[in-house]
PDB file of N, CA and C in Angstrom:
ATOM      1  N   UNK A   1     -21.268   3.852 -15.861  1.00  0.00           N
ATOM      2  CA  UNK A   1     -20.685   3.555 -14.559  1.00  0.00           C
ATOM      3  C   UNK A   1     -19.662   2.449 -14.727  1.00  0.00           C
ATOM      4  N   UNK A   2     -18.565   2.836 -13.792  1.00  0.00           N
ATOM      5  CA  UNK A   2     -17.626   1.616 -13.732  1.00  0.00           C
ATOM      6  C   UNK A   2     -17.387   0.817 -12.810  1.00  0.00           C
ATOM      7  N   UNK A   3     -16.891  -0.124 -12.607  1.00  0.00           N
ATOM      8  CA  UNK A   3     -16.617  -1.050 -11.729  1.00  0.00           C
ATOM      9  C   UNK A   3     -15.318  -1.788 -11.481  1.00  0.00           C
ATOM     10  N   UNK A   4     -14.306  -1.205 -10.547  1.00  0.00           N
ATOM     11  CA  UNK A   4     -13.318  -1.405 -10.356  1.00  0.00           C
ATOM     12  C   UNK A   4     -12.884  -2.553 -10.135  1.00  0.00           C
ATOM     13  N   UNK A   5     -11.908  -3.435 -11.047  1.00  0.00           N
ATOM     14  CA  UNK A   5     -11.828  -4.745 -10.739  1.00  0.00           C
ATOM     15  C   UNK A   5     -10.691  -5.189 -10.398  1.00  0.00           C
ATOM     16  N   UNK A   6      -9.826  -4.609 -10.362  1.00  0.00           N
ATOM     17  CA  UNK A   6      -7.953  -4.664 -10.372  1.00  0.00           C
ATOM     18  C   UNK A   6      -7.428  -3.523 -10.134  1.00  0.00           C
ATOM     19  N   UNK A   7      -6.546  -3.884  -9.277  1.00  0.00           N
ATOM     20  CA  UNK A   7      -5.523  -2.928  -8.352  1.00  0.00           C
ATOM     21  C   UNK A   7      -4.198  -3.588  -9.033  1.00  0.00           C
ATOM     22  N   UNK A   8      -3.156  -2.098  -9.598  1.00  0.00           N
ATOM     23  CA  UNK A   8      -2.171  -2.676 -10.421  1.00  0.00           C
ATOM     24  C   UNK A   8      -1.188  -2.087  -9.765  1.00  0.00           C
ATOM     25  N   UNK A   9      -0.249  -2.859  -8.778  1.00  0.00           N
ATOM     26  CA  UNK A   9       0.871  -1.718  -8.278  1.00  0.00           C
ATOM     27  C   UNK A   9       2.072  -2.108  -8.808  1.00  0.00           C
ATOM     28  N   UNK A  10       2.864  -0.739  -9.683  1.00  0.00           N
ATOM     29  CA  UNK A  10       3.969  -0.919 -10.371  1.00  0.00           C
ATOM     30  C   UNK A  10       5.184  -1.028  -9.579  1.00  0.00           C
ATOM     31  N   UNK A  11       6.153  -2.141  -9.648  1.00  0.00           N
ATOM     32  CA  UNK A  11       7.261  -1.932  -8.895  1.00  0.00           C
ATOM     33  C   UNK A  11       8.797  -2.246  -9.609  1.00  0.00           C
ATOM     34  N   UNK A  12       9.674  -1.648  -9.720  1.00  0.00           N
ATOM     35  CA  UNK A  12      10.848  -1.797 -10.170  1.00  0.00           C
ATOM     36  C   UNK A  12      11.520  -3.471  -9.703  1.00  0.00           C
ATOM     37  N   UNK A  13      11.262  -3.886  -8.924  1.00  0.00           N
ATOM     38  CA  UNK A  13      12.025  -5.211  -8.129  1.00  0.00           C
ATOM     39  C   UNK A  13      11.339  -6.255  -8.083  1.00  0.00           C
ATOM     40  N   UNK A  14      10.602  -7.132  -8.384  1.00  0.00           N
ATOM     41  CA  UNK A  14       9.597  -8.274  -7.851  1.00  0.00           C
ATOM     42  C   UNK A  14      10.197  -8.956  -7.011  1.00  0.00           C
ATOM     43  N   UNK A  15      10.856  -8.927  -6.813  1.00  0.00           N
ATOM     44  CA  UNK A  15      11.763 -10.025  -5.210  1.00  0.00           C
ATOM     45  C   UNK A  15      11.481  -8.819  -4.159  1.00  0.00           C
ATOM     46  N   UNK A  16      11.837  -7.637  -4.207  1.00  0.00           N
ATOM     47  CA  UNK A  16      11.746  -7.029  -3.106  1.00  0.00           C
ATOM     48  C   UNK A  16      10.437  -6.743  -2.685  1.00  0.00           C
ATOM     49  N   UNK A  17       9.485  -6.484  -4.006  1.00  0.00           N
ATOM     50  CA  UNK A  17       8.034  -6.079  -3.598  1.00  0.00           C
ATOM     51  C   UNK A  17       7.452  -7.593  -2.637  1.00  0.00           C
ATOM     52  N   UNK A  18       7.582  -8.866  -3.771  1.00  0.00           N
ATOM     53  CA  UNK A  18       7.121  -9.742  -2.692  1.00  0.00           C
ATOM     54  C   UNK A  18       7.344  -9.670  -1.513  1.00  0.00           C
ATOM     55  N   UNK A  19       8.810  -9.716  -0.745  1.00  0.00           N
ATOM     56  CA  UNK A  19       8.915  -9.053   0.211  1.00  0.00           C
ATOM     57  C   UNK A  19       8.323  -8.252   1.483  1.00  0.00           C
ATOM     58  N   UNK A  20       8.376  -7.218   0.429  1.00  0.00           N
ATOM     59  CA  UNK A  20       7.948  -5.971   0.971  1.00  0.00           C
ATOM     60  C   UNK A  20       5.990  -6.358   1.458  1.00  0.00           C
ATOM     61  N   UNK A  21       5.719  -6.501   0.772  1.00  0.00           N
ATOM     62  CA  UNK A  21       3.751  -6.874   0.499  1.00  0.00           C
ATOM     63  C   UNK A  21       3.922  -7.979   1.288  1.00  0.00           C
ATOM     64  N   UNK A  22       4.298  -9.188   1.118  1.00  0.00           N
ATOM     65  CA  UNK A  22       3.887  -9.901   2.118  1.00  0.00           C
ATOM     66  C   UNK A  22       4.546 -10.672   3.370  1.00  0.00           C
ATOM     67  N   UNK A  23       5.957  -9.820   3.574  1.00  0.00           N
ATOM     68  CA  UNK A  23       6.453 -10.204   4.789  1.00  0.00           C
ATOM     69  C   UNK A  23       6.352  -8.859   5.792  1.00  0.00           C
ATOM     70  N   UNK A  24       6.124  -7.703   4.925  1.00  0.00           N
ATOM     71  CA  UNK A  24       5.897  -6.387   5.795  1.00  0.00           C
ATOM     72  C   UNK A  24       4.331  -6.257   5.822  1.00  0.00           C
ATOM     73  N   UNK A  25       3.618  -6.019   5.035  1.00  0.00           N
ATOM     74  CA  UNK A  25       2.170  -5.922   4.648  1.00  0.00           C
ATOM     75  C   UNK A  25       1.331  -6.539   5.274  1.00  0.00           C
ATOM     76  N   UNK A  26       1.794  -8.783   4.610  1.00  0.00           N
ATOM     77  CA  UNK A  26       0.709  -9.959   5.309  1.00  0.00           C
ATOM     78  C   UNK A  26       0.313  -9.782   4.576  1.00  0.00           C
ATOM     79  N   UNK A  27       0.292  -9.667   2.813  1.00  0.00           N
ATOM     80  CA  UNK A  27      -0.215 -10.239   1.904  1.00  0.00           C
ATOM     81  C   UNK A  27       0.050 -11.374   1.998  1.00  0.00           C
ATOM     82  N   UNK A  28      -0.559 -12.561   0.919  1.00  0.00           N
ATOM     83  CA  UNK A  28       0.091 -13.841   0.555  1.00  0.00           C
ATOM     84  C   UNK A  28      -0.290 -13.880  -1.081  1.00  0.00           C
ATOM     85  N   UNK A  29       0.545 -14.638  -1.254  1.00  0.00           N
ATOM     86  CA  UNK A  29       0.558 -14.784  -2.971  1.00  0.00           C
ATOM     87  C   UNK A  29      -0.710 -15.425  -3.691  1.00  0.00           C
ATOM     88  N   UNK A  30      -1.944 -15.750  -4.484  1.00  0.00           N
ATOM     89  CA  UNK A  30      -2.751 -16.093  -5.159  1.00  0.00           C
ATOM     90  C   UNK A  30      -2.213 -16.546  -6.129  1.00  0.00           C
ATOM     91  N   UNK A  31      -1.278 -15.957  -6.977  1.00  0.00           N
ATOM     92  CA  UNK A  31      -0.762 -16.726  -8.556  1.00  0.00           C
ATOM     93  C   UNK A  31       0.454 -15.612  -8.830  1.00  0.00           C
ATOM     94  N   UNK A  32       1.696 -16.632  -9.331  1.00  0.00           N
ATOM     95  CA  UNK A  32       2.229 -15.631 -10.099  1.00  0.00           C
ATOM     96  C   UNK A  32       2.263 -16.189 -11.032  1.00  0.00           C
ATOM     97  N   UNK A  33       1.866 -14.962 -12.222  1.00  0.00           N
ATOM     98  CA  UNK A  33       1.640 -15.619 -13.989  1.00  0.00           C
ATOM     99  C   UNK A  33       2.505 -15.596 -14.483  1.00  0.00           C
ATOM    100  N   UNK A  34       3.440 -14.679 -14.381  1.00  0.00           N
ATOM    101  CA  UNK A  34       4.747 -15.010 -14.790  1.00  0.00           C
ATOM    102  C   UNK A  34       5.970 -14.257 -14.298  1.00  0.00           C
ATOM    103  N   UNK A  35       7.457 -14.207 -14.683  1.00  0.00           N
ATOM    104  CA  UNK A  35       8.208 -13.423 -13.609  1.00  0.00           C
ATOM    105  C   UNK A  35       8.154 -11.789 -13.210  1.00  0.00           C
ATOM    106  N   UNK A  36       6.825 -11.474 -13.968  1.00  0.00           N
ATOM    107  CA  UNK A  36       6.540 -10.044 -14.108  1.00  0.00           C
ATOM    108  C   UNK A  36       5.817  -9.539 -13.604  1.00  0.00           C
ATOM    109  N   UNK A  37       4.910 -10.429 -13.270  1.00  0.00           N
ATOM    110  CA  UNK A  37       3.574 -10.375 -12.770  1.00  0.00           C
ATOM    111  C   UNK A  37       3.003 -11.161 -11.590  1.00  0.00           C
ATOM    112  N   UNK A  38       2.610 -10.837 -10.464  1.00  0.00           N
ATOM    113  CA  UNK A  38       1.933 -11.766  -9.019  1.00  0.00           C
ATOM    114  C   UNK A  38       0.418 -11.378  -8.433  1.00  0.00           C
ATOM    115  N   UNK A  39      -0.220 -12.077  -8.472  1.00  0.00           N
ATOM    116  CA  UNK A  39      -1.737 -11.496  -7.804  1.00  0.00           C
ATOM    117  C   UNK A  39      -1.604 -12.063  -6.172  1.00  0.00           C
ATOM    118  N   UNK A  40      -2.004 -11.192  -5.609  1.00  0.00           N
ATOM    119  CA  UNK A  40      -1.841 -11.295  -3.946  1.00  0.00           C
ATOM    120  C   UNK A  40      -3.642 -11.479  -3.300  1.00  0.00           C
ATOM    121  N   UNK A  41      -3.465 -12.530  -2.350  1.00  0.00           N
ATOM    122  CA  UNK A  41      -4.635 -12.207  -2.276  1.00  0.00           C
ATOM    123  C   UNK A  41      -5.312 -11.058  -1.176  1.00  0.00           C
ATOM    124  N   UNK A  42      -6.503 -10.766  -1.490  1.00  0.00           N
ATOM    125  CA  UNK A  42      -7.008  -9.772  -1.255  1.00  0.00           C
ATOM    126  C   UNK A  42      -8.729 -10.079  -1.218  1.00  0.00           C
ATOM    127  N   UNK A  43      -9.518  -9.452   0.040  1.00  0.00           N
ATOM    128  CA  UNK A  43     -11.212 -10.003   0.031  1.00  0.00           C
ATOM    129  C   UNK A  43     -11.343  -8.604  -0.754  1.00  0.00           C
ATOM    130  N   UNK A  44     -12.280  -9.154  -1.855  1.00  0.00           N
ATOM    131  CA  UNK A  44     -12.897  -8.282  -2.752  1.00  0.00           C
ATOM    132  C   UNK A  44     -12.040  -7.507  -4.202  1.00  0.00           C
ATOM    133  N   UNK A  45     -11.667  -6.458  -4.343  1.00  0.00           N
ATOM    134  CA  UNK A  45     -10.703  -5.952  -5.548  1.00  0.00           C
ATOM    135  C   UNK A  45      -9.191  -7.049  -5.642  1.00  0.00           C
ATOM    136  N   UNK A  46      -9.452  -7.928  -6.805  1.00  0.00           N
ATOM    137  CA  UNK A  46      -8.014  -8.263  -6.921  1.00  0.00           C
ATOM    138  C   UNK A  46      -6.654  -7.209  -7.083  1.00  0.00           C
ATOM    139  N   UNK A  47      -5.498  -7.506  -6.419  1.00  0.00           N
ATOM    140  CA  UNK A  47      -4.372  -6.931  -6.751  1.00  0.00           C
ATOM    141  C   UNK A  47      -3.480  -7.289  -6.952  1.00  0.00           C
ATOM    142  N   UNK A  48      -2.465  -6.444  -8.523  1.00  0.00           N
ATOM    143  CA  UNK A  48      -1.579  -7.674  -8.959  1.00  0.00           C
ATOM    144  C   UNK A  48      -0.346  -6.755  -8.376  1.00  0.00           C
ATOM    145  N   UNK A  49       1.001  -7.295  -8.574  1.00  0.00           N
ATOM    146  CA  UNK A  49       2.363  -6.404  -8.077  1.00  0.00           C
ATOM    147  C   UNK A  49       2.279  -6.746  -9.787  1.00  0.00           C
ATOM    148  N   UNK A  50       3.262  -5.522 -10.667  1.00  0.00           N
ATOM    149  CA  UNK A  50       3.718  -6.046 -11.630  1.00  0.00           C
ATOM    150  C   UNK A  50       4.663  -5.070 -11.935  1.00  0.00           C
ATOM    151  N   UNK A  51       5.563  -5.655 -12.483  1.00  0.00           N
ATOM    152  CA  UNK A  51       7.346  -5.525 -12.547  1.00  0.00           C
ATOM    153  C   UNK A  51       7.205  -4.334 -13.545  1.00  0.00           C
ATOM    154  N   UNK A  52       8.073  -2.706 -13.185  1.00  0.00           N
ATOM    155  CA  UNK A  52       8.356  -2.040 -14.498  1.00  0.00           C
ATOM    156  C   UNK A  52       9.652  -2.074 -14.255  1.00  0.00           C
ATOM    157  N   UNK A  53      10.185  -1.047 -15.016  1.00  0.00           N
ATOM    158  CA  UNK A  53      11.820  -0.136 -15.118  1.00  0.00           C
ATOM    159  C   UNK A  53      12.070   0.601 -14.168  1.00  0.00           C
ATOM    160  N   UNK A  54      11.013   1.720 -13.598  1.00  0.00           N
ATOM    161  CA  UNK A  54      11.194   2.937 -12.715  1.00  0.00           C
ATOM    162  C   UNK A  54      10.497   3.159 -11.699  1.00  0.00           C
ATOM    163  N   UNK A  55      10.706   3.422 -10.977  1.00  0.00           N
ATOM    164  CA  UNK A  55      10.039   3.847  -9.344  1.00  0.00           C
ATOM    165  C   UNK A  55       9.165   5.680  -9.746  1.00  0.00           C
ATOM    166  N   UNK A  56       8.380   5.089  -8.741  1.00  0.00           N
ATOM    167  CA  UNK A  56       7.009   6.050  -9.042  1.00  0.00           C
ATOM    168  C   UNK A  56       7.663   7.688  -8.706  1.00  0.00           C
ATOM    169  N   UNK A  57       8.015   8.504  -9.482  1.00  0.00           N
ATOM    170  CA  UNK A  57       8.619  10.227  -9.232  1.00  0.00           C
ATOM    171  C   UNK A  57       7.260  11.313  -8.539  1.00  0.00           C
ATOM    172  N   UNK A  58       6.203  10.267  -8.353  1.00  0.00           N
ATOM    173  CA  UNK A  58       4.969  11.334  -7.686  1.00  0.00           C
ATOM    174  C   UNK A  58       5.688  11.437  -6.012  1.00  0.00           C
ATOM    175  N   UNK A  59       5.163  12.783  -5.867  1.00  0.00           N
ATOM    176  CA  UNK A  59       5.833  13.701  -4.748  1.00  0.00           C
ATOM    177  C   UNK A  59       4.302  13.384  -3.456  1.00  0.00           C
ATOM    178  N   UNK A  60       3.741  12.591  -2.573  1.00  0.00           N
ATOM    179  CA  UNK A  60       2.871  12.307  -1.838  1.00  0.00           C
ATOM    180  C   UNK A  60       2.725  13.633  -0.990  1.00  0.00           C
ATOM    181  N   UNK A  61       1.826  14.145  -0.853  1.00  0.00           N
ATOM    182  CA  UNK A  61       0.635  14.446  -1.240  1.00  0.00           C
ATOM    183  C   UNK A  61       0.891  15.685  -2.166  1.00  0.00           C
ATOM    184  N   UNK A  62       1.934  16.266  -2.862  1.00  0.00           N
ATOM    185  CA  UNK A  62       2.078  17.384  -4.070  1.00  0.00           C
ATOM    186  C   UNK A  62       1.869  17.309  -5.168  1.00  0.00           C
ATOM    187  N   UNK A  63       1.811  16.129  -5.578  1.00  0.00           N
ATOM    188  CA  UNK A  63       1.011  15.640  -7.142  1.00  0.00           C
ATOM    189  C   UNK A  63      -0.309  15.448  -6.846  1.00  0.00           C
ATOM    190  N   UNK A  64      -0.950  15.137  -8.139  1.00  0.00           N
ATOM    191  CA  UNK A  64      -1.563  13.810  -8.579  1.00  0.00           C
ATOM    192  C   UNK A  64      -1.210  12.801  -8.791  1.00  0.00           C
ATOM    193  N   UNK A  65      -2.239  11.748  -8.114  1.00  0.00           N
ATOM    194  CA  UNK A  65      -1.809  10.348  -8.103  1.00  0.00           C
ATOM    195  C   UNK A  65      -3.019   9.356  -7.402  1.00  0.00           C
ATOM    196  N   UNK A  66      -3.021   8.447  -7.580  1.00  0.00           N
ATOM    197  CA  UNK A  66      -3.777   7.331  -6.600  1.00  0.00           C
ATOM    198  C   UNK A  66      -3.339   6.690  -5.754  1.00  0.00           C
ATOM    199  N   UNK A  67      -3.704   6.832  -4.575  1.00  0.00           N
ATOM    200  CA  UNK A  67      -3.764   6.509  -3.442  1.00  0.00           C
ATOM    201  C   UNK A  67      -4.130   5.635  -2.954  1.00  0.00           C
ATOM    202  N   UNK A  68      -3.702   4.655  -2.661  1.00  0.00           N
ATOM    203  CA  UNK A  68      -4.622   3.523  -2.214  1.00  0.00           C
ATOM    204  C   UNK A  68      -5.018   3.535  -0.957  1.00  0.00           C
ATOM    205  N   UNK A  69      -6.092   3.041   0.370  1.00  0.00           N
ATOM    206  CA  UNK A  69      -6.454   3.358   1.698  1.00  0.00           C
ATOM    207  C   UNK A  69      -6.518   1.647   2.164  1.00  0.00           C
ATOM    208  N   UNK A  70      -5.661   1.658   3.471  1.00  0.00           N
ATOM    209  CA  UNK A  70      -5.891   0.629   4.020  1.00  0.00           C
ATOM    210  C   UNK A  70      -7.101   0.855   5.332  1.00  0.00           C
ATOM    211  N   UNK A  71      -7.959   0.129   5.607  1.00  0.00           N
ATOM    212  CA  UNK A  71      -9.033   0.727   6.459  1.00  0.00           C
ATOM    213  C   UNK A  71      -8.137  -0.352   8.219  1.00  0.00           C
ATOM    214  N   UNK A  72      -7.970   0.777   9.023  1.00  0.00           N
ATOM    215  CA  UNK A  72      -7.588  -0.177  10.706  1.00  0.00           C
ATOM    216  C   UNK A  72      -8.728   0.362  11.749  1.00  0.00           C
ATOM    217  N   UNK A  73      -8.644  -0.713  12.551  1.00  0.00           N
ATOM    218  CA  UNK A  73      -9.433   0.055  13.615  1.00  0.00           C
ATOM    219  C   UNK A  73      -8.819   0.202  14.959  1.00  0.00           C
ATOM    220  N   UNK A  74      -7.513   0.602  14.852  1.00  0.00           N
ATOM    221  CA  UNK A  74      -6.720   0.935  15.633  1.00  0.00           C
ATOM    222  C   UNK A  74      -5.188   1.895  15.110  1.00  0.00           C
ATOM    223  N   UNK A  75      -5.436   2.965  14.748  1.00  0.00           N
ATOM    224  CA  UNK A  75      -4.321   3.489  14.140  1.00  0.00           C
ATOM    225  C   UNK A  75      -3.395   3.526  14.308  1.00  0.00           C
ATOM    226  N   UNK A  76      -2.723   3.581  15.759  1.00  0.00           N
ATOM    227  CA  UNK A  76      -2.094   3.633  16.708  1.00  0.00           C
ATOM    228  C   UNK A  76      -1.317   2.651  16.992  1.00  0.00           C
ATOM    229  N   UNK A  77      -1.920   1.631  17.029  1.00  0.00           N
ATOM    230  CA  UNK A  77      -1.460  -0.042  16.955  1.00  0.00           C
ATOM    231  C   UNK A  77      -0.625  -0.317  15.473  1.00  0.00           C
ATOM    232  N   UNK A  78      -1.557   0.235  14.113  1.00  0.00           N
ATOM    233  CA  UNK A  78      -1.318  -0.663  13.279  1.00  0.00           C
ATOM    234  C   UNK A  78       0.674   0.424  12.462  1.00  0.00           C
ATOM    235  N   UNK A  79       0.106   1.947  13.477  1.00  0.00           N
ATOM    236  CA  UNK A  79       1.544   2.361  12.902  1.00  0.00           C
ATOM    237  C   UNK A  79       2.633   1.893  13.888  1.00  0.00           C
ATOM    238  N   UNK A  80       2.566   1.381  14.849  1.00  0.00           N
ATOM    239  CA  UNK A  80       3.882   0.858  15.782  1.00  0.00           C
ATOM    240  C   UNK A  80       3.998  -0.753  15.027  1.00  0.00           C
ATOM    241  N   UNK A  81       2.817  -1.152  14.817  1.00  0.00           N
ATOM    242  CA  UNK A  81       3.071  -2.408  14.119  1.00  0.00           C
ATOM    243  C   UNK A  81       4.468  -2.461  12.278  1.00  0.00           C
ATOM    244  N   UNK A  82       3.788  -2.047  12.017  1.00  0.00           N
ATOM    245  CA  UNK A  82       4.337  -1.317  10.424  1.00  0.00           C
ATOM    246  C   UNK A  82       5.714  -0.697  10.691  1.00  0.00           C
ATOM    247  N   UNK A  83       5.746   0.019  11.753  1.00  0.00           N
ATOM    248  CA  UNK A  83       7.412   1.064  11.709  1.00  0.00           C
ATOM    249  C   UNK A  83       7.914   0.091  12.699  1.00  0.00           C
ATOM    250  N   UNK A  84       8.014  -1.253  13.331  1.00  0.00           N
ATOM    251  CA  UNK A  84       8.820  -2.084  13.710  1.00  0.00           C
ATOM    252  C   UNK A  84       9.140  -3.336  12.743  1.00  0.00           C
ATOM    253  N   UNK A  85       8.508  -3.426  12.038  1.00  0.00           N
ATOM    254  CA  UNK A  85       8.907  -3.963  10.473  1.00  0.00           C
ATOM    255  C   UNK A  85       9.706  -3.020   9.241  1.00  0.00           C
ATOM    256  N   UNK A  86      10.002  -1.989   9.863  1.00  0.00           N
ATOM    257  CA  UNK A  86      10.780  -0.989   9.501  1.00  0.00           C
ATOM    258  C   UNK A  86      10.496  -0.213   7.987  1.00  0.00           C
ATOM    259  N   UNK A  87       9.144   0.001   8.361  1.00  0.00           N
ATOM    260  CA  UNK A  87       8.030   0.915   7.509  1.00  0.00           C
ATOM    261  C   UNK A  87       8.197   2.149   8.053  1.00  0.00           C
ATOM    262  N   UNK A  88       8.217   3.209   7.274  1.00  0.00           N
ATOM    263  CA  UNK A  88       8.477   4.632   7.884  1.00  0.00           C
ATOM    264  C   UNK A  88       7.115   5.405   7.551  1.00  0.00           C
ATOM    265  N   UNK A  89       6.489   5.765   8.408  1.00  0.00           N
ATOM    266  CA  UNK A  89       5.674   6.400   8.321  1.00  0.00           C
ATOM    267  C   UNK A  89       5.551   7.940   7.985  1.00  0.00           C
ATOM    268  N   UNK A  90       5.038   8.142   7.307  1.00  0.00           N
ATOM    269  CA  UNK A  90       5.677  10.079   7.063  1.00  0.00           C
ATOM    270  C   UNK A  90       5.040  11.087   7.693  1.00  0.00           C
ATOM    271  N   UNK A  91       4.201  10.586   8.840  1.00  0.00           N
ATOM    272  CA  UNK A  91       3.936  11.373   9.954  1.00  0.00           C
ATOM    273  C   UNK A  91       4.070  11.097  11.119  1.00  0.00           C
ATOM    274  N   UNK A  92       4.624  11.973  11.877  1.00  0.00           N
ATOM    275  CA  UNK A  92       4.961  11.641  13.419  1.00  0.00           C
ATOM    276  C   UNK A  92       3.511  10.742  13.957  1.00  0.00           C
ATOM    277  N   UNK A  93       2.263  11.526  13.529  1.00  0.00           N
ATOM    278  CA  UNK A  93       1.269  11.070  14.544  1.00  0.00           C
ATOM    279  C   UNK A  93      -0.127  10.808  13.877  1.00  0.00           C
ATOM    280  N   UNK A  94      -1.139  10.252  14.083  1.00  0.00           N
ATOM    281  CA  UNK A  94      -2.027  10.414  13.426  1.00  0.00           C
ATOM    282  C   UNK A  94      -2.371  11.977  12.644  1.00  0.00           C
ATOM    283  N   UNK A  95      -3.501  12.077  11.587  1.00  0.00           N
ATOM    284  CA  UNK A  95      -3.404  13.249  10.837  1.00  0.00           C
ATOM    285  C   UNK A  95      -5.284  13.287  10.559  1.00  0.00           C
ATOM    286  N   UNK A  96      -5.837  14.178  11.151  1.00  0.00           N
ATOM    287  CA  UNK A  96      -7.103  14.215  10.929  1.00  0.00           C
ATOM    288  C   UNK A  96      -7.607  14.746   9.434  1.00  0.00           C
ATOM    289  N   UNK A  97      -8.678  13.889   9.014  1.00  0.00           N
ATOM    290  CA  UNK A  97      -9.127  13.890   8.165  1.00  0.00           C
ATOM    291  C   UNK A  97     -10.728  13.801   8.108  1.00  0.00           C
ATOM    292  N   UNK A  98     -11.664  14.222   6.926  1.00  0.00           N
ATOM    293  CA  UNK A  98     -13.033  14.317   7.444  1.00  0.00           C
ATOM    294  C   UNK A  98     -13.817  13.318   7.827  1.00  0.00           C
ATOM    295  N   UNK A  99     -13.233  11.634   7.387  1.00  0.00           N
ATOM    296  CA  UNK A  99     -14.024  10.709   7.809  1.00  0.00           C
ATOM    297  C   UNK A  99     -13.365  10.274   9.368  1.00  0.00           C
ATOM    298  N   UNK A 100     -11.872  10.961   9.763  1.00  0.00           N
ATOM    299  CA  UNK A 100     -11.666  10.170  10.997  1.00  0.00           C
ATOM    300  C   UNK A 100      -9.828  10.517  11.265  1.00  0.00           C
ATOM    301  N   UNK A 101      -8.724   9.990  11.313  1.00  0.00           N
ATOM    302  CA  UNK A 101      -7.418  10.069  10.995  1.00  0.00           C
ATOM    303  C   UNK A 101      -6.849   8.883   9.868  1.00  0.00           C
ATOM    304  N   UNK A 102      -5.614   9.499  10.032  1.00  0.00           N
ATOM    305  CA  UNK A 102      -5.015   8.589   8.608  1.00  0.00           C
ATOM    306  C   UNK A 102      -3.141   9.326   8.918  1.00  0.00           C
ATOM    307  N   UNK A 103      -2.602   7.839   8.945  1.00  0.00           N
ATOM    308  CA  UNK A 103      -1.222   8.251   8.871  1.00  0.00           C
ATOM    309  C   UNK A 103      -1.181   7.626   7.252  1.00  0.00           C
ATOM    310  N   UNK A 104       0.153   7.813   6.160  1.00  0.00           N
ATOM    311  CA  UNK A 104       0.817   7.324   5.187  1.00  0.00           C
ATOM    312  C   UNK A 104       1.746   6.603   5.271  1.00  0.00           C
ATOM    313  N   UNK A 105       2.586   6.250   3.810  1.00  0.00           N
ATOM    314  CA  UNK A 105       3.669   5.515   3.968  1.00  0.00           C
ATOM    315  C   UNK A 105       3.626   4.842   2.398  1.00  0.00           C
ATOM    316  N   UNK A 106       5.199   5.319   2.146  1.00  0.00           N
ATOM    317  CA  UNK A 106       5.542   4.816   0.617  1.00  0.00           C
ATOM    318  C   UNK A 106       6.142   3.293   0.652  1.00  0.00           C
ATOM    319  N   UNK A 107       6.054   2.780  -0.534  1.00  0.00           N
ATOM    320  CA  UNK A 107       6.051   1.405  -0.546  1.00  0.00           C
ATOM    321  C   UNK A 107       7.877   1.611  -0.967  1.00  0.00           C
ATOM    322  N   UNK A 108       8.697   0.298  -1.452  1.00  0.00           N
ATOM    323  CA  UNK A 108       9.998   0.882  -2.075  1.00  0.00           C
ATOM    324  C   UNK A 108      10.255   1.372  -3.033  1.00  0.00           C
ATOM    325  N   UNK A 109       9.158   1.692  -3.372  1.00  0.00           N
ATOM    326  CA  UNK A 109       9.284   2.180  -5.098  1.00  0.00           C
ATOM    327  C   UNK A 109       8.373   3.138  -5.185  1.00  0.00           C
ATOM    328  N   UNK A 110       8.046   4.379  -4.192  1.00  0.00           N
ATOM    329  CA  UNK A 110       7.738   4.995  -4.467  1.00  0.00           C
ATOM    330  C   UNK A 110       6.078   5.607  -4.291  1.00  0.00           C
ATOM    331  N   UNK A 111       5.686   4.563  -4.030  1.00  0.00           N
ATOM    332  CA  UNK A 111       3.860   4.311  -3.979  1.00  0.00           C
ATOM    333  C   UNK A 111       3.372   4.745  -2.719  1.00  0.00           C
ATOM    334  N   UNK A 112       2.176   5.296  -2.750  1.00  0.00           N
ATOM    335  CA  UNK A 112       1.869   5.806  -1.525  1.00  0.00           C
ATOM    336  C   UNK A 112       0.617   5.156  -1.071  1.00  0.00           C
ATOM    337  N   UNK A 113       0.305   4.723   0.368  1.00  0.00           N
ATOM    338  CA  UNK A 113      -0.461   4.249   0.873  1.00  0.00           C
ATOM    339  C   UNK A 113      -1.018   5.271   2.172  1.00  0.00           C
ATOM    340  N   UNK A 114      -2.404   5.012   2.616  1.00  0.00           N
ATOM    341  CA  UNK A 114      -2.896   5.358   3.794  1.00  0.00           C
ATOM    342  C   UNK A 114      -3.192   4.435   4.970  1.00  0.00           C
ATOM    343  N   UNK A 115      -3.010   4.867   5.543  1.00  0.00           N
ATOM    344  CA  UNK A 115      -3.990   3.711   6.972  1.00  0.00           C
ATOM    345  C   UNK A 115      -5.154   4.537   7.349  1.00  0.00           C
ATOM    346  N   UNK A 116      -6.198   4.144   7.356  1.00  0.00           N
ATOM    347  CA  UNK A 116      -7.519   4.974   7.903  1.00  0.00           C
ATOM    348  C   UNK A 116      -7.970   4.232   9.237  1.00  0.00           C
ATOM    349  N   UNK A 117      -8.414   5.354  10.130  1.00  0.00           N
ATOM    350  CA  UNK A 117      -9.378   4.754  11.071  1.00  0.00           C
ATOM    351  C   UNK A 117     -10.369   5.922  10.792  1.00  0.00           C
ATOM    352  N   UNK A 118     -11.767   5.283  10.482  1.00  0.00           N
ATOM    353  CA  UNK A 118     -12.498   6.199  10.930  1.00  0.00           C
ATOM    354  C   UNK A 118     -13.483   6.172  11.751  1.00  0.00           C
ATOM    355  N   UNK A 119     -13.840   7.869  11.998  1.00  0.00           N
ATOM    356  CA  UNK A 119     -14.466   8.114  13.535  1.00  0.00           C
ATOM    357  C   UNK A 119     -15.662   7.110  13.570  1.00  0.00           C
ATOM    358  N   UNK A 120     -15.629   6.488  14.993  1.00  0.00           N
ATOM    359  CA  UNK A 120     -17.416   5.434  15.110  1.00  0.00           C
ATOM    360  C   UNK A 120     -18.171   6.361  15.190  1.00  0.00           C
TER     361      UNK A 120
END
C-alpha cells in the first residue's frame, strides 16, 4: 500500500503559475526552494508548482491523465467565483456525476482540475 505524499504540478512559467494558484486559486506560498520549485500551502497532501519546458498536450477528459478534485459546497458559487477571476470553466453548467456534480477547468499550462460538490 501507498501513501500519497506530494502533489507535483508541472508548469512552463513560475511567475505566471504563482499567479495563477494564488491570486486566482488562494493558495499562499509555504517555501520556495529554489527558482524552479514552490510548495503552496495546503491542509494535508503537500503541493509543489515546479517549473518544466512544456505545457501539458493531455486532451481533458480524452486521455489519460490525473486529475486533481477540488471538494466545494456550493458549486454554483464557487464557478461564478473562479470565471470572474477570469477562469474558464469548460462547462456551461454543473455536470452530474456518481458522488454528486462537478464542473472543470485547465490551469495555464494545460492541467486539469475539478470542483466537486457532493450530494448530502
Amino acid at each position: 500500500m501507498f501513501k500519497l505524499c506530494v502533489i507535483s504540478i508541472y508548469v512552463s512559467d513560475i511567475e505566471l503559475a504563482k499567479e495563477f494558484y494564488c491570486e486566482k486559486l488562494g493558495f499562499t506560498i509555504s517555501e520556495q526552494y529554489d527558482e524552479a520549485t514552490i510548495g503552496l500551502v495546503n491542509d494535508g497532501v503537500a503541493i509543489v508548482l515546479c517549473k518544466t519546458e512544456c505545457e501539458s498536450t493531455a486532451s481533458y477528459s480524452q486521455e489519460a491523465q490525473v486529475v486533481l478534485g477540488f471538494e466545494t459546497d456550493n458549486l454554483l458559487n464557487k464557478m461564478q467565483e473562479l470565471s470572474a477571476k477570469g477562469i474558464k470553466m469548460l462547462f456551461d453548467t454543473p455536470q452530474p456525476c456518481p458522488p454528486g456534480h462537478y464542473n472543470a477547468f485547465l490551469d495555464p499550462f494545460g492541467n486539469a482540475f475539478e470542483l466537486l460538490e457532493f450530494s448530502k
